[in-house]
PDB file of N, CA and C in Angstrom:
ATOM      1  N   UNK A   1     -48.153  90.897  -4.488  1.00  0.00           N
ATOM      2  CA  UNK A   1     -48.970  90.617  -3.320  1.00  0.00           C
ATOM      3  C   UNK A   1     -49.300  91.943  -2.648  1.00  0.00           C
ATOM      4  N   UNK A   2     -50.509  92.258  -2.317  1.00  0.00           N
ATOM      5  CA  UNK A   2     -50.817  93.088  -1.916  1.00  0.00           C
ATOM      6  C   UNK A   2     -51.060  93.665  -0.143  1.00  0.00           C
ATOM      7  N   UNK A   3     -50.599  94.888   0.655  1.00  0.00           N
ATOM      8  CA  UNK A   3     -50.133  94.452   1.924  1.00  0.00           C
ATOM      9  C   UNK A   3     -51.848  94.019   2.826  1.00  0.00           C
ATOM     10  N   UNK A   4     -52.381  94.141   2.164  1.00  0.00           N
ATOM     11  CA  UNK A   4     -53.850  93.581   3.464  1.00  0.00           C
ATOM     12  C   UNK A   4     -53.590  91.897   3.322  1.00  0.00           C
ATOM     13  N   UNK A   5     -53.286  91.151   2.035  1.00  0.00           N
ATOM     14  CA  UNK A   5     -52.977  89.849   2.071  1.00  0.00           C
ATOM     15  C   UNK A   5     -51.863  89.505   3.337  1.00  0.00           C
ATOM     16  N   UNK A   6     -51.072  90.673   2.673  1.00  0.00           N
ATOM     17  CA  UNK A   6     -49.334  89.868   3.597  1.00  0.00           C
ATOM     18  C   UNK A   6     -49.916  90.130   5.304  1.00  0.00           C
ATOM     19  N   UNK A   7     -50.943  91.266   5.640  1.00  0.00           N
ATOM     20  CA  UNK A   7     -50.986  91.574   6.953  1.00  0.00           C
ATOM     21  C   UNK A   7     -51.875  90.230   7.152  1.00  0.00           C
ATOM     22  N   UNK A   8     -52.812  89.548   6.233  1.00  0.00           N
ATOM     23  CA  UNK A   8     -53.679  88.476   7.099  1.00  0.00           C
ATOM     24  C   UNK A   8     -52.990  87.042   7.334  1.00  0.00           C
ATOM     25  N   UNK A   9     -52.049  87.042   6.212  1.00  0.00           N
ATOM     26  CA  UNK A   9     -51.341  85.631   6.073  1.00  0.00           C
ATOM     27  C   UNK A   9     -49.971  85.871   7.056  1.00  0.00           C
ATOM     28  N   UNK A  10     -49.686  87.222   8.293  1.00  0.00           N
ATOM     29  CA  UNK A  10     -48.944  87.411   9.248  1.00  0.00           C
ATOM     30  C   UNK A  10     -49.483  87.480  10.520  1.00  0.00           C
ATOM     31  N   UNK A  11     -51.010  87.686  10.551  1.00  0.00           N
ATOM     32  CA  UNK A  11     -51.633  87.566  11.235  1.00  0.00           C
ATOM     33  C   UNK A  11     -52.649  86.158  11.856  1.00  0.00           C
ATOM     34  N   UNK A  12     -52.156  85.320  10.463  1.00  0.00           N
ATOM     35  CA  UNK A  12     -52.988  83.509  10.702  1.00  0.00           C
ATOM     36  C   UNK A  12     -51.676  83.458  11.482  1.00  0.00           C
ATOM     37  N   UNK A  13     -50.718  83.422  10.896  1.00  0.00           N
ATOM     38  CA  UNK A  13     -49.401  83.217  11.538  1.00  0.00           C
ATOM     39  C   UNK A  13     -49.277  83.329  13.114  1.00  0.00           C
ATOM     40  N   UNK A  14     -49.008  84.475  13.511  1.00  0.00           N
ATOM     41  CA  UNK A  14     -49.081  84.844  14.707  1.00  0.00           C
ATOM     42  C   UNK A  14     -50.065  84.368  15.321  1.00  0.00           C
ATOM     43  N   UNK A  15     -51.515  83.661  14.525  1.00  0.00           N
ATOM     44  CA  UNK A  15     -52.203  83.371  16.095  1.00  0.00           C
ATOM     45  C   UNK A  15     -52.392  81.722  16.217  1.00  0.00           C
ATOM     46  N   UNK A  16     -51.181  81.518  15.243  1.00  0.00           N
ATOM     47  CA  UNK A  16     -51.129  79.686  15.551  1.00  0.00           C
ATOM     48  C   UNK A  16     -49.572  79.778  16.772  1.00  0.00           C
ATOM     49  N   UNK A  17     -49.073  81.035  16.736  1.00  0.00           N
ATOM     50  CA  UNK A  17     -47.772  80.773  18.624  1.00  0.00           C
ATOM     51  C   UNK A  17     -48.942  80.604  19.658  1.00  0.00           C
ATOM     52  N   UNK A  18     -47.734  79.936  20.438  1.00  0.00           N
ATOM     53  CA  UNK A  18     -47.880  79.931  21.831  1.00  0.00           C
ATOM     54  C   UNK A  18     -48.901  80.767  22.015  1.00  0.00           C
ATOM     55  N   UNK A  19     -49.232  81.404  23.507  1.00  0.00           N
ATOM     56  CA  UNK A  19     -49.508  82.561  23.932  1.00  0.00           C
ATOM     57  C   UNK A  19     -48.213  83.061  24.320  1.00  0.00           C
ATOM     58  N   UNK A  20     -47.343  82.651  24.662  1.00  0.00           N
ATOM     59  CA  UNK A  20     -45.723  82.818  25.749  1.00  0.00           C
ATOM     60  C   UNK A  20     -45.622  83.748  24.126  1.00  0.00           C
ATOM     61  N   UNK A  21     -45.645  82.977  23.646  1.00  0.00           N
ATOM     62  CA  UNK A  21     -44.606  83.458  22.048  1.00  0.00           C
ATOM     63  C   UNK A  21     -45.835  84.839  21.351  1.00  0.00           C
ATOM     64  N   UNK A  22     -46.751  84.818  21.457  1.00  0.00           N
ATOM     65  CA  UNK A  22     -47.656  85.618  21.241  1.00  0.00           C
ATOM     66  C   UNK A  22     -47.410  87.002  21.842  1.00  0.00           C
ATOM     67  N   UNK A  23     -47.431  87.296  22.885  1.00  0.00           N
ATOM     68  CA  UNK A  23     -47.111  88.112  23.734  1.00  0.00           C
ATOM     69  C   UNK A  23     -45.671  88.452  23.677  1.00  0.00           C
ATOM     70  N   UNK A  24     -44.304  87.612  23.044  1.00  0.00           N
ATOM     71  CA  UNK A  24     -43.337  88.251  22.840  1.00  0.00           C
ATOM     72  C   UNK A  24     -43.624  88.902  21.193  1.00  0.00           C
ATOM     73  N   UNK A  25     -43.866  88.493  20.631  1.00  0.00           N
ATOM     74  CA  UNK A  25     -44.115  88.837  19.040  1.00  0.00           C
ATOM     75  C   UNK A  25     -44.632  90.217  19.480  1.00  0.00           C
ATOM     76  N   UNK A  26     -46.160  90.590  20.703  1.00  0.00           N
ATOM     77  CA  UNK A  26     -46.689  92.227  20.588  1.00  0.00           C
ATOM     78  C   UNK A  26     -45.534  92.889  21.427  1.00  0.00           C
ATOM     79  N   UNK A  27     -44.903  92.290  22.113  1.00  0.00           N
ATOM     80  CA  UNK A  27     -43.567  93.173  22.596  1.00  0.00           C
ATOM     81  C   UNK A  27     -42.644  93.715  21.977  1.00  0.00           C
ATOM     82  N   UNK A  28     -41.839  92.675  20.880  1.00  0.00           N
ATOM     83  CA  UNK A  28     -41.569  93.065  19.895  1.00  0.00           C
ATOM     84  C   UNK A  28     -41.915  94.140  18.867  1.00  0.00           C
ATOM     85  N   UNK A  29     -43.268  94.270  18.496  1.00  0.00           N
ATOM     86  CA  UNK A  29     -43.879  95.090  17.422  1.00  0.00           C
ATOM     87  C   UNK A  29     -44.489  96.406  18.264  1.00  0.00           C
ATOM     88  N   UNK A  30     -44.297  96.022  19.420  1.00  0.00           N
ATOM     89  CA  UNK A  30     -45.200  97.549  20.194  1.00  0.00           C
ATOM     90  C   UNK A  30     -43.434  98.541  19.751  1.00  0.00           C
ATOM     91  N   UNK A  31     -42.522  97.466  20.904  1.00  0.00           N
ATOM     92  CA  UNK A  31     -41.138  98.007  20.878  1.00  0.00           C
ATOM     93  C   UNK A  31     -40.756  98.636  19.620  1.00  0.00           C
ATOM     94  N   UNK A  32     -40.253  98.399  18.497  1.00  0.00           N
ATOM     95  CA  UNK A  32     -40.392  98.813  17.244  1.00  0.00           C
ATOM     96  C   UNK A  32     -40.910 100.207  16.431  1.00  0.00           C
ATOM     97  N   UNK A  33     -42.147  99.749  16.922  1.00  0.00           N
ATOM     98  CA  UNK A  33     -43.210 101.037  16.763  1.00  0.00           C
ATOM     99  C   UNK A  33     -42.773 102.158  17.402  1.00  0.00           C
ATOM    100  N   UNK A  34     -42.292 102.050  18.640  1.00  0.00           N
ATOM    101  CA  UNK A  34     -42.077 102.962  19.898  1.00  0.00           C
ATOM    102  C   UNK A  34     -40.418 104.046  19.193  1.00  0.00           C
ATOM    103  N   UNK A  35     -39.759 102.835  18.791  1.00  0.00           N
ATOM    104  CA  UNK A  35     -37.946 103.319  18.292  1.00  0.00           C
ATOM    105  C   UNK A  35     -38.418 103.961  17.392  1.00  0.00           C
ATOM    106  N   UNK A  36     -39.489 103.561  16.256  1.00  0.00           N
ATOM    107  CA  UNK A  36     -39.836 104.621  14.908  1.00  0.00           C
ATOM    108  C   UNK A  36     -40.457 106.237  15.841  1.00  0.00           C
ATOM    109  N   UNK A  37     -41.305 105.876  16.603  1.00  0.00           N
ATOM    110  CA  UNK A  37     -41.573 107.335  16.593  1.00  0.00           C
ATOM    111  C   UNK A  37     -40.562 107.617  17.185  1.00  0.00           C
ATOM    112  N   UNK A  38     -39.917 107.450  18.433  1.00  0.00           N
ATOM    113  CA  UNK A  38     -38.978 108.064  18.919  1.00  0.00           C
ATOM    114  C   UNK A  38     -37.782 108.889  17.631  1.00  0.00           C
ATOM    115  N   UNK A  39     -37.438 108.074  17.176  1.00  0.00           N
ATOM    116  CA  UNK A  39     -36.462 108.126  15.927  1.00  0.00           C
ATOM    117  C   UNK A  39     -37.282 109.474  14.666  1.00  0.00           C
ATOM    118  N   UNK A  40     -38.371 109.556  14.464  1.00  0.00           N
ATOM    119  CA  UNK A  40     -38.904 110.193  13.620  1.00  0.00           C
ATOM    120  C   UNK A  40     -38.755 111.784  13.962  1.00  0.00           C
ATOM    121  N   UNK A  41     -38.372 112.694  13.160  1.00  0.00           N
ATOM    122  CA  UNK A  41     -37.477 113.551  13.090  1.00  0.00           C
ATOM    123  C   UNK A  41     -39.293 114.720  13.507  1.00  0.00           C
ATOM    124  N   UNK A  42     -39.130 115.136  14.999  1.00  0.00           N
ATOM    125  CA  UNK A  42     -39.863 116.018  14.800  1.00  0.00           C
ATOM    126  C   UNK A  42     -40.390 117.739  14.139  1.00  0.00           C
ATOM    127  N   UNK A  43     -41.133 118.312  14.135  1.00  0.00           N
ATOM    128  CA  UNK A  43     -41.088 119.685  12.991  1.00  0.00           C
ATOM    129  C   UNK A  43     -41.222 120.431  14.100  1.00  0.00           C
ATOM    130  N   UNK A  44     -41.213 120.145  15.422  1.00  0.00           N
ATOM    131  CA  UNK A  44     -41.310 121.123  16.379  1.00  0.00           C
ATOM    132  C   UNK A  44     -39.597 120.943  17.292  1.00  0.00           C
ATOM    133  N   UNK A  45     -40.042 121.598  18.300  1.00  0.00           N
ATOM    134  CA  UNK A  45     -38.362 121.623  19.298  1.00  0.00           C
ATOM    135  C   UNK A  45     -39.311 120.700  20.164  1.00  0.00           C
ATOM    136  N   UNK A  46     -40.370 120.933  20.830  1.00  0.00           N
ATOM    137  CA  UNK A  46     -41.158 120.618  21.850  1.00  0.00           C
ATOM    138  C   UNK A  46     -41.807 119.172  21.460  1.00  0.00           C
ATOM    139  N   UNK A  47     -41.658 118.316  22.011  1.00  0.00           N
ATOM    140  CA  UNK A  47     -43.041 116.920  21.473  1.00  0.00           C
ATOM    141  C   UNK A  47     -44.211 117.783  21.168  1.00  0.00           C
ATOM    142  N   UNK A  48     -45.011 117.362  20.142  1.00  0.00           N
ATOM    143  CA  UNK A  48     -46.326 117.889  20.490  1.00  0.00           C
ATOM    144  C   UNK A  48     -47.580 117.168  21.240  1.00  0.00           C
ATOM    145  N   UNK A  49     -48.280 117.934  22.065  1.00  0.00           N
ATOM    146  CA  UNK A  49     -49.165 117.368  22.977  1.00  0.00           C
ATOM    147  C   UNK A  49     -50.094 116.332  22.363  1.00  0.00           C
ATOM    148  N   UNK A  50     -50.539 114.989  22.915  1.00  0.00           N
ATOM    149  CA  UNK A  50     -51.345 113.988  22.387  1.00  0.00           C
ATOM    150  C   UNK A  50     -52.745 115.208  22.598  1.00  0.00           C
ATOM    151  N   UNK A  51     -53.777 114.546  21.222  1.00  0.00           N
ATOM    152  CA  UNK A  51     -54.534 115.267  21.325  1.00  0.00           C
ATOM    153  C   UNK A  51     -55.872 115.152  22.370  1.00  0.00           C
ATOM    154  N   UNK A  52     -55.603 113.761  22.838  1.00  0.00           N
ATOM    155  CA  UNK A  52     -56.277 113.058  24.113  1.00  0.00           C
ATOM    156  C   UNK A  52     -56.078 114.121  25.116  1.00  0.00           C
ATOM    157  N   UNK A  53     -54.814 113.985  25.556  1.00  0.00           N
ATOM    158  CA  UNK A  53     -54.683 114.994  26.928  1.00  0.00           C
ATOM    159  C   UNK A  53     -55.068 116.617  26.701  1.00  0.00           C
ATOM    160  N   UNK A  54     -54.830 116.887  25.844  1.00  0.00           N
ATOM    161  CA  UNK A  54     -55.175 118.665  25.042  1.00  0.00           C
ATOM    162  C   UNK A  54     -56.682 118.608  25.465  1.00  0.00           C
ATOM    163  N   UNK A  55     -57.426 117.660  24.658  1.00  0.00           N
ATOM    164  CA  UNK A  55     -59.333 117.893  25.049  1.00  0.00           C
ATOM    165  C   UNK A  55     -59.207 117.799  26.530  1.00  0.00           C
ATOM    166  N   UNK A  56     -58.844 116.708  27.518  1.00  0.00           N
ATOM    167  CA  UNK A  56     -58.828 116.442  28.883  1.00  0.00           C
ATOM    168  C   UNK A  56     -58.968 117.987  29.462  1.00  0.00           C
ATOM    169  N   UNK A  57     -57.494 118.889  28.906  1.00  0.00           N
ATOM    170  CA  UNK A  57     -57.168 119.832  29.506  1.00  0.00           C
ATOM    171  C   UNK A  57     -58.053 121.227  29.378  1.00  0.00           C
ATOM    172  N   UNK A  58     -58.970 121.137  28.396  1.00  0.00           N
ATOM    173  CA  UNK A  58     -59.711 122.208  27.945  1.00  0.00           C
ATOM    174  C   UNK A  58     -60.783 121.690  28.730  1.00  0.00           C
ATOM    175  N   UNK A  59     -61.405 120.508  28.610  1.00  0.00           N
ATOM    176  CA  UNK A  59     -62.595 120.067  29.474  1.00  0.00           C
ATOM    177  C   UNK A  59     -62.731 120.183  30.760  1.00  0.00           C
ATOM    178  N   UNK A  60     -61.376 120.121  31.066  1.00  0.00           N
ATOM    179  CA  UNK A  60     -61.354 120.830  32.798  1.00  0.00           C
ATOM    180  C   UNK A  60     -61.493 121.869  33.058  1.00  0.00           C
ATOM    181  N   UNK A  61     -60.873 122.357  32.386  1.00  0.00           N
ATOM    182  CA  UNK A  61     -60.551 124.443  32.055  1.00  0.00           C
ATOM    183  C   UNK A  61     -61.966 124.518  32.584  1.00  0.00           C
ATOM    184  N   UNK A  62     -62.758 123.961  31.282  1.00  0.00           N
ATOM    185  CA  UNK A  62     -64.363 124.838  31.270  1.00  0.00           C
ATOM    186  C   UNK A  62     -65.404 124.040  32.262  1.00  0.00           C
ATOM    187  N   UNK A  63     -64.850 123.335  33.057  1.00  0.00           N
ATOM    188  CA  UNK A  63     -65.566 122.515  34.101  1.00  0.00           C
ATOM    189  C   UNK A  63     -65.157 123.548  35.640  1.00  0.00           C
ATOM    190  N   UNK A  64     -63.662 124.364  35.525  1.00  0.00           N
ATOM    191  CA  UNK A  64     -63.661 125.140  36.460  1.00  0.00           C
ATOM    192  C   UNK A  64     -63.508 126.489  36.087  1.00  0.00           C
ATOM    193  N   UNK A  65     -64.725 127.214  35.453  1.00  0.00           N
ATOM    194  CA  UNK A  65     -64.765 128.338  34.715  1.00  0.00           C
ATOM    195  C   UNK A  65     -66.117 128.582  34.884  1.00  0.00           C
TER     196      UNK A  65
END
């Protein structure tokens, strides 16, 4: 079985819950997601900066320049 099958036949799934139960299931899977990166062994000492806030920070730069 291939994983785009298993993701749609988890995804009919999930949208026959509740909403109550819906909303714990993305709590669940956000949560999860969150322990992997946390847990994932970084190559720096420092987090590295999201690259969202990095452009933000240059776009200001050159907005007060």
């Amino acid at each position: 079985m291939n994983t785009t099958t298993s993701l749609e036949e988890a995804l009919a799934l999930a949208l026959k819950l509740a909403p109550k139960e819906r909303l714990q299931l993305i709590e669940r899977v956000a949560s999860s997601v969150e322990l992997e990166i946390e847990a994932a062994p970084s190559g720096k000492g420092q987090p590295q900066e999201h690259w969202g806030r990095n452009l933000l920070r240059l776009l200001d730069e050159r907005r007060h320049t």
